[in-house]
N, C-alpha and C. Protein backbone atom coordinates (compact mmCIF):
# COMPACT_ATOMS: atom_id res chain seq x y z
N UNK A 1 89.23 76.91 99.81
CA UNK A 1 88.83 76.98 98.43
C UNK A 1 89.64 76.03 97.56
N UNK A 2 90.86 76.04 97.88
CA UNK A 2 91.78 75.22 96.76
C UNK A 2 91.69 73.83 97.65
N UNK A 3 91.00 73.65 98.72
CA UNK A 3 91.17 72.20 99.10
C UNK A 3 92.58 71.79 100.00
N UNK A 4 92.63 70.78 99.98
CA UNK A 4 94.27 70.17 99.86
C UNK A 4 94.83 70.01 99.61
N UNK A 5 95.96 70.79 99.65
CA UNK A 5 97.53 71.07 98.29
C UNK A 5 98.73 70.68 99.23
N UNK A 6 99.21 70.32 98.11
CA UNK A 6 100.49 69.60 98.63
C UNK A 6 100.91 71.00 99.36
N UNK A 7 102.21 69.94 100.31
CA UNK A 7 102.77 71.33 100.97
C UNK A 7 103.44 72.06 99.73
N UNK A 8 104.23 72.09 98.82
CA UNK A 8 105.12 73.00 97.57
C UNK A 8 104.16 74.26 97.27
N UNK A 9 102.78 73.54 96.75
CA UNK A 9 101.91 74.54 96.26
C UNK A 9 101.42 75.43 97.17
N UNK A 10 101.29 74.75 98.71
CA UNK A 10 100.62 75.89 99.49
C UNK A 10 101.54 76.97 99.96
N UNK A 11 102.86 76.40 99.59
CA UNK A 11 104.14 78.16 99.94
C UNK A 11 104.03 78.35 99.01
N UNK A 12 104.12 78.34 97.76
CA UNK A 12 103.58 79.18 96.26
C UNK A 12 102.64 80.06 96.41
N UNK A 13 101.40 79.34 96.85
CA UNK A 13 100.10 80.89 96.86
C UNK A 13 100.62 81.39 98.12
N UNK A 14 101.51 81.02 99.48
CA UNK A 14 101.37 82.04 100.30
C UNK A 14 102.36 83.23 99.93
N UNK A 15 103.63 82.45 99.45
CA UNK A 15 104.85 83.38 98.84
C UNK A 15 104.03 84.64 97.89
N UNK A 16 103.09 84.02 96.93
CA UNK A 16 103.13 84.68 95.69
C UNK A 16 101.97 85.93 96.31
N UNK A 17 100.95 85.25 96.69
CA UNK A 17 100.15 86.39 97.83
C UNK A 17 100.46 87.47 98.95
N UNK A 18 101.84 86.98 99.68
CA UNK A 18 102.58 87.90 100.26
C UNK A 18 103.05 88.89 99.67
N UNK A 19 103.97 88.55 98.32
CA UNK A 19 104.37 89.75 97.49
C UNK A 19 103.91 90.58 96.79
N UNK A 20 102.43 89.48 96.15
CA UNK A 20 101.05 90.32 95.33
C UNK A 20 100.73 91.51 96.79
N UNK A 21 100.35 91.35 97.60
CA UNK A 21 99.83 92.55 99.03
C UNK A 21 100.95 93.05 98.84
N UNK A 22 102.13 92.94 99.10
CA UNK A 22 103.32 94.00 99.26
C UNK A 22 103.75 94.71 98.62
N UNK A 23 103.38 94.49 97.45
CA UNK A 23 103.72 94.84 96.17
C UNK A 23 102.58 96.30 96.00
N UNK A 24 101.25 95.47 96.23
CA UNK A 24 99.96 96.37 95.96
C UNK A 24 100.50 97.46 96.78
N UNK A 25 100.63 97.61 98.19
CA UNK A 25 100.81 98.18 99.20
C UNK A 25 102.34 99.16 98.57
N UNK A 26 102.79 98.70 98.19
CA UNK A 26 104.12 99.87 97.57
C UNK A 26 103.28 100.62 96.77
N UNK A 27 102.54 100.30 95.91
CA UNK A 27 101.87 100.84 94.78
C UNK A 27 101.40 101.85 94.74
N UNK A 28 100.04 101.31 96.23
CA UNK A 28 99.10 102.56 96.64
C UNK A 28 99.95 103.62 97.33
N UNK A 29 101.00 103.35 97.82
CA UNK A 29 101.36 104.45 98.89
C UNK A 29 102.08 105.85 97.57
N UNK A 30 102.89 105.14 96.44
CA UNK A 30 103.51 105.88 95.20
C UNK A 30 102.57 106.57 94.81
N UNK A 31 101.07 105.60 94.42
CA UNK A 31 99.65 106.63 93.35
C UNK A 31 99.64 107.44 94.45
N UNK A 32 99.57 107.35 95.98
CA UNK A 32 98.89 108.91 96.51
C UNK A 32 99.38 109.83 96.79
N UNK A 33 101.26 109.40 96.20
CA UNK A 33 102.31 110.37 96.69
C UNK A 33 102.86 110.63 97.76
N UNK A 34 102.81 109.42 98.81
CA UNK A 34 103.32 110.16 99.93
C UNK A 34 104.44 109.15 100.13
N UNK A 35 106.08 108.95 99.99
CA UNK A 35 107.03 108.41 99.57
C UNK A 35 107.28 107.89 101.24
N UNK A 36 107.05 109.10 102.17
CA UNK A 36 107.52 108.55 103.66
C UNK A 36 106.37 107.48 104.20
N UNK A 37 105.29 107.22 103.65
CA UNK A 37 104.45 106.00 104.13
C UNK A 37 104.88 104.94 103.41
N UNK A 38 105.84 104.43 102.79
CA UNK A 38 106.63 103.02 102.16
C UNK A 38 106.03 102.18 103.24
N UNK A 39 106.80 102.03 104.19
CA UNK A 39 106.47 101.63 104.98
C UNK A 39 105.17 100.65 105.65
N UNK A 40 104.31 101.96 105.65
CA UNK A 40 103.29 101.33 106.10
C UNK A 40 102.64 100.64 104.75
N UNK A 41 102.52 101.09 103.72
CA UNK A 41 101.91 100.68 102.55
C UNK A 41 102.38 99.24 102.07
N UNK A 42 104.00 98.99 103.08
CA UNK A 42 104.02 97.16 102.91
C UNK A 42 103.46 96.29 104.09
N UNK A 43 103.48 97.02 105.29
CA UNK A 43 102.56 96.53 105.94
C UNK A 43 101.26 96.19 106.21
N UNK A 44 100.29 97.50 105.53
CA UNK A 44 99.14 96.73 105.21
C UNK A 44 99.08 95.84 103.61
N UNK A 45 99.83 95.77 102.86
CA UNK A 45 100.30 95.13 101.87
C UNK A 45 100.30 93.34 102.38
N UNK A 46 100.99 93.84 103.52
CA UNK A 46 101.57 92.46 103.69
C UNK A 46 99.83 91.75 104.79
N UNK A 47 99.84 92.19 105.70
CA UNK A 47 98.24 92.36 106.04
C UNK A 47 97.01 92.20 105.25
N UNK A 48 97.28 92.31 103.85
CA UNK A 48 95.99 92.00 103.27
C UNK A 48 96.77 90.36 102.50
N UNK A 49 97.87 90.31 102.53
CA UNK A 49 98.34 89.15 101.71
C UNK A 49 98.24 88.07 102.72
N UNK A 50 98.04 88.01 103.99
CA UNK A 50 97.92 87.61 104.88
C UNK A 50 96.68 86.87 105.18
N UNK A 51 95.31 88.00 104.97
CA UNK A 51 94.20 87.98 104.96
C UNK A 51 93.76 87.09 103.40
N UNK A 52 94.38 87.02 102.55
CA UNK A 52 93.89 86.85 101.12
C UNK A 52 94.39 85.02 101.60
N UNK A 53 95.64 84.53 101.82
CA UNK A 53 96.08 83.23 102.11
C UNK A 53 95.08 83.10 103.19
N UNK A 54 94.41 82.99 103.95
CA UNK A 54 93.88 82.75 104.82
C UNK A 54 92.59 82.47 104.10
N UNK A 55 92.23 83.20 103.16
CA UNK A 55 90.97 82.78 102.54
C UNK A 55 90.78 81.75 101.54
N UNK A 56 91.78 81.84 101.01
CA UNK A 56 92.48 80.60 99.56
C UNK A 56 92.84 79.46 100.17
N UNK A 57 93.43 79.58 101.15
CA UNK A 57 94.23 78.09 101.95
C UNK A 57 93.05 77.61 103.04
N UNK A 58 92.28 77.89 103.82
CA UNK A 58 91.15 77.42 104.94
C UNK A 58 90.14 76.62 104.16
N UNK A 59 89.95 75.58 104.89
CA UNK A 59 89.11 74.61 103.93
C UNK A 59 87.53 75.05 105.29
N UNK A 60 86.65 75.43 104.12
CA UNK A 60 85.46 76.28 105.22
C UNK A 60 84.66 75.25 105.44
N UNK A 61 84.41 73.87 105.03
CA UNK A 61 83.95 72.44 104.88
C UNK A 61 83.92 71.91 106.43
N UNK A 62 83.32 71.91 106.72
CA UNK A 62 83.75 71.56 108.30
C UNK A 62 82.82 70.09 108.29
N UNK A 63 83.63 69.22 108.03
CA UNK A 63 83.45 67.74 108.04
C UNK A 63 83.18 67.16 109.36
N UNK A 64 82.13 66.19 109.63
CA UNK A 64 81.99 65.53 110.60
C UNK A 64 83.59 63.89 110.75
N UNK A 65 83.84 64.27 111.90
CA UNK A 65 85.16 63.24 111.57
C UNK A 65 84.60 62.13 112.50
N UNK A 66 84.51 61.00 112.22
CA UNK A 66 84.15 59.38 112.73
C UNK A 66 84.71 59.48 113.96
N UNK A 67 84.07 59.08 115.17
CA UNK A 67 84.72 59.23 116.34
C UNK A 67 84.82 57.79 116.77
N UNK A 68 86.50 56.96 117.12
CA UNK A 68 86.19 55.92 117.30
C UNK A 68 86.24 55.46 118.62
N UNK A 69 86.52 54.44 118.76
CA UNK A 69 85.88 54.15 120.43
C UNK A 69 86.14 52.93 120.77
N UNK A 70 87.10 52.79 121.77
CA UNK A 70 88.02 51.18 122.45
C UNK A 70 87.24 51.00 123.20
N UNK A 71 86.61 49.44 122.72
CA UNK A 71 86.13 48.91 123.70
C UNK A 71 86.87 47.32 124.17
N UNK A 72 86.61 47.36 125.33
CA UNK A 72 88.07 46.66 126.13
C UNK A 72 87.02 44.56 126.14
C-alpha cells in the first residue's frame, strides 16, 4: 500500500504497529478483566501488529520484471 519507503520509514510503521497491537492487546485483556491473560493479550497484540505491517508494507502489484538474456 505505501509502496517503497525508505528503509527509516519502514521501521517506523513496523515499530509503531507493533506497539499500536501490543498496546491494543493490553487493553482488551484490562476491558474484560482478566489481569492473568496480560500475557496473552500482548501476544495476540503483537500477532495482529504483525499481520497489520504485513498488509501496509507488501507491495500486492506484482510487476512483470524484463527478463534479460546473454547472447554469446
Amino acid at each position: 500500500m505505501f509502496g517503497p519507503l525508505p528503509r527509516l520509514h519502514r521501521l517506523l510503521v513496523i515499530v509503531t504497529a507493533l506497539v499500536v497491537g501490543m498496546l491494543s492487546g493490553i487493553w482488551l485483556v484490562e476491558v474484560m478483566g482478566a489481569p492473568l491473560l496480560i500475557g496473552a493479550g500482548i501476544g495476540w497484540g503483537l500477532l495482529a501488529g504483525l499481520l497489520l505491517n504485513y498488509v501496509l508494507l507488501h507491495d500486492f502489484h506484482h510487476r512483470t520484471r524484463p527478463v534479460r538474456v546473454r547472447r554469446h
